[in-house]
C-alpha atoms as a PDB file:
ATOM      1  CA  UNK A   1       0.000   0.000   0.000  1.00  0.00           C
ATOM      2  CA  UNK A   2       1.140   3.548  -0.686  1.00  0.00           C
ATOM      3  CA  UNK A   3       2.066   6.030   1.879  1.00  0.00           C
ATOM      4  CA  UNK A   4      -0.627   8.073   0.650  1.00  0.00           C
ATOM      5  CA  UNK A   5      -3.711   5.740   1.018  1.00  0.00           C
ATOM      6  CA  UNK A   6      -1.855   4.867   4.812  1.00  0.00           C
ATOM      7  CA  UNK A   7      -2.177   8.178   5.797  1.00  0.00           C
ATOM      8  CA  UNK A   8      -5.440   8.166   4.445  1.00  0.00           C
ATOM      9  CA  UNK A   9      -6.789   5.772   6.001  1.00  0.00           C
ATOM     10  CA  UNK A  10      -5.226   6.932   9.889  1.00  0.00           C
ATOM     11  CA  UNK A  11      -6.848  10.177   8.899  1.00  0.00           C
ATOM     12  CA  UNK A  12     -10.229   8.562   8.631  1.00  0.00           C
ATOM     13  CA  UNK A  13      -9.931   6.674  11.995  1.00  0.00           C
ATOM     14  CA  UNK A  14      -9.065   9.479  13.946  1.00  0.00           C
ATOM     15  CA  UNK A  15     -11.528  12.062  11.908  1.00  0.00           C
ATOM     16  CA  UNK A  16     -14.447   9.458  12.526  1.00  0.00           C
ATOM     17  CA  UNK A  17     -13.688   8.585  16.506  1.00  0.00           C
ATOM     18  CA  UNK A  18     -15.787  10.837  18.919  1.00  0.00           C
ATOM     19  CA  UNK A  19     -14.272   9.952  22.134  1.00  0.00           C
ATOM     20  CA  UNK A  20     -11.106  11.697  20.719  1.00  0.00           C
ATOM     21  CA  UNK A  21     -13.016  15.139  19.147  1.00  0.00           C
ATOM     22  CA  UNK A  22     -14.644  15.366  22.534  1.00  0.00           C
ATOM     23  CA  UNK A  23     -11.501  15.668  24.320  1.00  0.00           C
ATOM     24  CA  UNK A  24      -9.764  17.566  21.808  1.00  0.00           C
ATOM     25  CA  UNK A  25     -12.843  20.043  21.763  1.00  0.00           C
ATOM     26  CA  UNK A  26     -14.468  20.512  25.102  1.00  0.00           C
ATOM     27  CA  UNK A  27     -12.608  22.180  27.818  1.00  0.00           C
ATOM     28  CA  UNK A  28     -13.180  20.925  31.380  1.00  0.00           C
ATOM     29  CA  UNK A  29     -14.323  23.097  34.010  1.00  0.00           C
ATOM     30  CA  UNK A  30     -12.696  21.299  36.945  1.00  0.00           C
ATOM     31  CA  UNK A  31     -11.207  18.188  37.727  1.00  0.00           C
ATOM     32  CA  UNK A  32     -14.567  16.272  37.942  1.00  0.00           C
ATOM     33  CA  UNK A  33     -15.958  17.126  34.379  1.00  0.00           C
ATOM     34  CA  UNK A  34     -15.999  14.608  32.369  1.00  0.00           C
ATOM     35  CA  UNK A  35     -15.997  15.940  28.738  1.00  0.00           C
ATOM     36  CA  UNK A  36     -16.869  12.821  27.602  1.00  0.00           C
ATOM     37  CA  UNK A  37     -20.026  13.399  28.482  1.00  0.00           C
ATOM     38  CA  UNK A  38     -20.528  16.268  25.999  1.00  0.00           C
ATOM     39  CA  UNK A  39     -22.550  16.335  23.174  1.00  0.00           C
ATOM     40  CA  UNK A  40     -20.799  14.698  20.307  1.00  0.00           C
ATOM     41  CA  UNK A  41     -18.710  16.821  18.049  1.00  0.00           C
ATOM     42  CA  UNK A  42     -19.409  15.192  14.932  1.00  0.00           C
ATOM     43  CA  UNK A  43     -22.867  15.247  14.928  1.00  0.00           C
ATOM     44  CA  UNK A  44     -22.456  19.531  15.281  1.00  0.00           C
ATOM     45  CA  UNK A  45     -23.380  21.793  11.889  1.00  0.00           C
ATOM     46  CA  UNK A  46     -21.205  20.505   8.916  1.00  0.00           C
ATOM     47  CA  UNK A  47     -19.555  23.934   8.786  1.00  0.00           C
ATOM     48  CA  UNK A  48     -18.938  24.180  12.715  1.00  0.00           C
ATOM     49  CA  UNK A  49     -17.570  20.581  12.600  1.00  0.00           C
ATOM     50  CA  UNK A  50     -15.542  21.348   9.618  1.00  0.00           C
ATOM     51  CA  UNK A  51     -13.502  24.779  11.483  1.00  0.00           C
ATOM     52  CA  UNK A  52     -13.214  22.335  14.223  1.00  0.00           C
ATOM     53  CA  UNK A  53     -11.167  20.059  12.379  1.00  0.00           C
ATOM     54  CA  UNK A  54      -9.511  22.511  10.525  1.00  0.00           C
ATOM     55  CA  UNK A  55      -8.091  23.845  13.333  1.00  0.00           C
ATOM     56  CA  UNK A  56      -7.418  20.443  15.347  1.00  0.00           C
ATOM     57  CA  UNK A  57      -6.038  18.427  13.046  1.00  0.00           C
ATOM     58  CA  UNK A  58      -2.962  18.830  10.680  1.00  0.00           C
ATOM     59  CA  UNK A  59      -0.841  17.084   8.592  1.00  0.00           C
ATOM     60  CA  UNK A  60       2.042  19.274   8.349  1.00  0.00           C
ATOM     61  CA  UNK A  61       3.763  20.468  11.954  1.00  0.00           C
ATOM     62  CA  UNK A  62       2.274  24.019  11.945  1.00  0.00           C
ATOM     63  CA  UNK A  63       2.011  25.766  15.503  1.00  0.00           C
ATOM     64  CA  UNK A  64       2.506  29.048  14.735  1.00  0.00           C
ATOM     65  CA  UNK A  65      -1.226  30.269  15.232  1.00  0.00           C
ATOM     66  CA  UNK A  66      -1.048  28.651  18.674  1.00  0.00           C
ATOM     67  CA  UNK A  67      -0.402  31.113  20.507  1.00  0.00           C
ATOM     68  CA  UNK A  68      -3.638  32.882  20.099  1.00  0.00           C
ATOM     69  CA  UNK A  69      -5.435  29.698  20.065  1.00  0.00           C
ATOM     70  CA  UNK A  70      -5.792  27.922  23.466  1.00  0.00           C
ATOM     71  CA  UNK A  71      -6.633  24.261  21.924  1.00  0.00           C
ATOM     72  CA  UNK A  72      -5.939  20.714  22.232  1.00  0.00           C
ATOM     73  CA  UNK A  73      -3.980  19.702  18.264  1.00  0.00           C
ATOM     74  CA  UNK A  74      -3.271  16.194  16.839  1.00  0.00           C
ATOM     75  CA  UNK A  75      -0.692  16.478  14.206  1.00  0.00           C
ATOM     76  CA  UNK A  76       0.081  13.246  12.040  1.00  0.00           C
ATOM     77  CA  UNK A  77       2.939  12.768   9.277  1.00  0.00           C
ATOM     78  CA  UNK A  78       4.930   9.804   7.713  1.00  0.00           C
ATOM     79  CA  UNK A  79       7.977   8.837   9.508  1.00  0.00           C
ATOM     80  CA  UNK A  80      10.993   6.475   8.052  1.00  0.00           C
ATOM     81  CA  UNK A  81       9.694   4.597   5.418  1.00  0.00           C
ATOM     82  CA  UNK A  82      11.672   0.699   4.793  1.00  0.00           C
ATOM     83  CA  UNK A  83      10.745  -1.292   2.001  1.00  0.00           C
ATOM     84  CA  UNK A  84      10.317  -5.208   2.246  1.00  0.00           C
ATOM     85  CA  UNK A  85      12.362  -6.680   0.109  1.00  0.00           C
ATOM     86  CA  UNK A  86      12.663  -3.481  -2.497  1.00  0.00           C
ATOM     87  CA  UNK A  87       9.169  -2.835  -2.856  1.00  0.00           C
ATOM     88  CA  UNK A  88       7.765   0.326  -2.059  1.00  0.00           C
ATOM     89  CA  UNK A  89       4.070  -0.606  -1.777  1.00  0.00           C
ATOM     90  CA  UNK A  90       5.126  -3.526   0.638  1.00  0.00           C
ATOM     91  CA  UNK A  91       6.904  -1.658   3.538  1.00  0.00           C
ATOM     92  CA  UNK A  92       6.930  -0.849   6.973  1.00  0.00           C
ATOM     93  CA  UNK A  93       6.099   3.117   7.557  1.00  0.00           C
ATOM     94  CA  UNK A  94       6.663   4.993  10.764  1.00  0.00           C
ATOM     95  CA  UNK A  95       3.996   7.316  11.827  1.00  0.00           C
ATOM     96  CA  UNK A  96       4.167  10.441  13.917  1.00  0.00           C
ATOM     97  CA  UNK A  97       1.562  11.883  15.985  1.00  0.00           C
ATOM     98  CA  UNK A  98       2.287  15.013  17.667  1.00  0.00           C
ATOM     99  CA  UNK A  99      -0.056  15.587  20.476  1.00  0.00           C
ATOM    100  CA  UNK A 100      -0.367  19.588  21.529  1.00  0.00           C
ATOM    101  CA  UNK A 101      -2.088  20.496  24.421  1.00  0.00           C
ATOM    102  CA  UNK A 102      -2.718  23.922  26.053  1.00  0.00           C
ATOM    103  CA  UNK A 103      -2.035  24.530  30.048  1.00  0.00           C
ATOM    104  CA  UNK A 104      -5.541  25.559  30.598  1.00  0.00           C
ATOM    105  CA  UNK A 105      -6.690  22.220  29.347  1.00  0.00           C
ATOM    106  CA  UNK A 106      -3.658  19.727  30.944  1.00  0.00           C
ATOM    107  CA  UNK A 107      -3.725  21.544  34.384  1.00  0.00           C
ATOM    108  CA  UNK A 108      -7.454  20.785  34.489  1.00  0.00           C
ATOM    109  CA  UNK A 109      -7.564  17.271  33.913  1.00  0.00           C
ATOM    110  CA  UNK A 110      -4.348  15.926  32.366  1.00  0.00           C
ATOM    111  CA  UNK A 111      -5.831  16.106  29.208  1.00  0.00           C
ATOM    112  CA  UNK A 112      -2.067  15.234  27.313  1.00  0.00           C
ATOM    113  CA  UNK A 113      -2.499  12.017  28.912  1.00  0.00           C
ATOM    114  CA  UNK A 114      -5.924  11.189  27.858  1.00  0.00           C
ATOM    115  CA  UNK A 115      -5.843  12.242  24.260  1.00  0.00           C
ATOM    116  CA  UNK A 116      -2.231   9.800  24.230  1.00  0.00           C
ATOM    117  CA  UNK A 117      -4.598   7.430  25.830  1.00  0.00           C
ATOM    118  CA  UNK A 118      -6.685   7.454  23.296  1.00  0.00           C
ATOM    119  CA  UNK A 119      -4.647   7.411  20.070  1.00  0.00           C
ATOM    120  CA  UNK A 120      -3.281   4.587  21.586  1.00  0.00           C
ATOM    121  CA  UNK A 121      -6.546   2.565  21.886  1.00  0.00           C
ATOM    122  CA  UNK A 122      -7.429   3.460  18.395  1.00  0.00           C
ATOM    123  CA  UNK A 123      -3.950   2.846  16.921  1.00  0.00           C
ATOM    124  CA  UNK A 124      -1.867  -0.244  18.718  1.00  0.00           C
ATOM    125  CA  UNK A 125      -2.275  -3.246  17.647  1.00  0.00           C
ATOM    126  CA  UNK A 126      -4.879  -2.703  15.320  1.00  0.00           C
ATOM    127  CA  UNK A 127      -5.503  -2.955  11.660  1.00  0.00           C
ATOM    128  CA  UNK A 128      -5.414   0.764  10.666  1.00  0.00           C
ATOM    129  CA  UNK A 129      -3.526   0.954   7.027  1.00  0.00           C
ATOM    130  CA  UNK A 130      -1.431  -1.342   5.309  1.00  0.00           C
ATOM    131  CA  UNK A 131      -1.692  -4.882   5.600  1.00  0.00           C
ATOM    132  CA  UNK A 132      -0.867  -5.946   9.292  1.00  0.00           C
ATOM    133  CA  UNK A 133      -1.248  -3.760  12.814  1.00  0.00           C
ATOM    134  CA  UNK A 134       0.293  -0.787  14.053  1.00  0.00           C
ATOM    135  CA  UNK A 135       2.795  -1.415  16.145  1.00  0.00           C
ATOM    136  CA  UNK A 136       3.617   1.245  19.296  1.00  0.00           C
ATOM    137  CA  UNK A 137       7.095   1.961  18.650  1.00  0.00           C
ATOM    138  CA  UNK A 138       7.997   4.779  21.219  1.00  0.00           C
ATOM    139  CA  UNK A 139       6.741   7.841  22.743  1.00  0.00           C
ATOM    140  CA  UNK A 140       8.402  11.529  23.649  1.00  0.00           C
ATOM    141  CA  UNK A 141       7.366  14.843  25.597  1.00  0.00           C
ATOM    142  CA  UNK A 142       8.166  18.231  24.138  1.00  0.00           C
ATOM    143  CA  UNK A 143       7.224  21.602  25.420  1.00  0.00           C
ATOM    144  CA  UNK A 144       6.076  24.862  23.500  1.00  0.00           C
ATOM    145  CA  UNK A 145       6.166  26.390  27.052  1.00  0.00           C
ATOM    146  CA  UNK A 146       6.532  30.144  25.656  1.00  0.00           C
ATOM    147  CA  UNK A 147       3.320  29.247  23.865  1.00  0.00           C
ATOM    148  CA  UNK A 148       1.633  27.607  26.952  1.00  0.00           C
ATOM    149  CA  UNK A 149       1.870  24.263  24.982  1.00  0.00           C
ATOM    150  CA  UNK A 150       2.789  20.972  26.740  1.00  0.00           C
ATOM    151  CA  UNK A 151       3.076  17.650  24.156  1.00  0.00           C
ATOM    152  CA  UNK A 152       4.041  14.191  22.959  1.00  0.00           C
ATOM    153  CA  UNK A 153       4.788  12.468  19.997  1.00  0.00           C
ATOM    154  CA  UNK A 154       3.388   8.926  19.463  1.00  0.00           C
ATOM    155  CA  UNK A 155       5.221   6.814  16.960  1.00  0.00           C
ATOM    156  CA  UNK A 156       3.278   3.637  15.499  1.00  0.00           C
ATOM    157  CA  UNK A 157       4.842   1.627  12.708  1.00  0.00           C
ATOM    158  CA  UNK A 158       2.539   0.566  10.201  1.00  0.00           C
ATOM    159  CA  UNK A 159       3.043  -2.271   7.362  1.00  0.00           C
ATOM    160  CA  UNK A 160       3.834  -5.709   5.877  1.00  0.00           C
ATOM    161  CA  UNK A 161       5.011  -7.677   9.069  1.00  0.00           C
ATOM    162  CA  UNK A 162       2.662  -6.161  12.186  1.00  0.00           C
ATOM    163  CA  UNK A 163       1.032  -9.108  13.207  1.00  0.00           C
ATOM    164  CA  UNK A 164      -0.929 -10.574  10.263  1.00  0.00           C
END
């Protein structure tokens, strides 16, 4: 499969999952709130929904509007690509996802280490794009703190030999 149609097809999972939009949408008002309890995102006016998700989820690293914007930001790229035995449509493809999350959402209710949470649940070990599972390969913090911004990057390897 193409690295294309792969990142395609991670788009669609996490475009389609609510659980995610809710957290990456509703801000909590204390500890206690559970914004998963909110109304669900995607069922919101097409052209609401759609600013949303323009503004929440990117596939190029772009943080430079951040600062004005106090949100919650799920970027997603391709990492190393290896082929399996020379064949580009038959190889193993990293996957990035860059996790941004404001202070006034994380101090609340840890919300970095929910939305990780659940990329995880939607991503490892499951058949997202190519033909076997993503694999959790690692995990790292990072910090935009002049922005306000705490982070982490999930990396998933996708392809050929992930538990067929």
């Amino acid at each position: 499969m193409g690295m294309h149609q792969e990142l395609m097809d991670v788009r669609k999972v996490i475009r389609n999952d609510s659980d995610l939009w809710k957290l990456l949408y509703y801000q909590a008002e204390n500890s206690i709130h559970d914004v998963l309890e909110e109304p669900d995102v995607l069922n919101f006016d097409r052209a609401i929904l759609n600013e949303i998700i323009k503004k929440r989820l990117k596939f190029t690293p772009v943080t430079d509007d951040l600062v004005e914007d106090k949100i919650c930001r799920i970027i997603f790229y391709a990492g190393t690509r290896t082929t399996q035995g020379g064949n580009y449509a038959i190889a193993d493809q990293l996957l990035n996802i860059d996790i941004f999350v404001h202070r006034d959402f994380n101090d609340v209710d840890m919300r970095l280490a929910k939305i990780c949470d659940r990329v995880d649940f939607l991503f490892n070990k499951k058949r997202v794009a190519g033909f076997g599972k993503a694999q959790f390969v690692n995990g790292k913090p990072f910090n935009l703190s002049d922005e306000g911004y705490t982070g982490y990057t999930l990396v998933y390897k996708l392809g050929s030999n992930n538990g067929m």
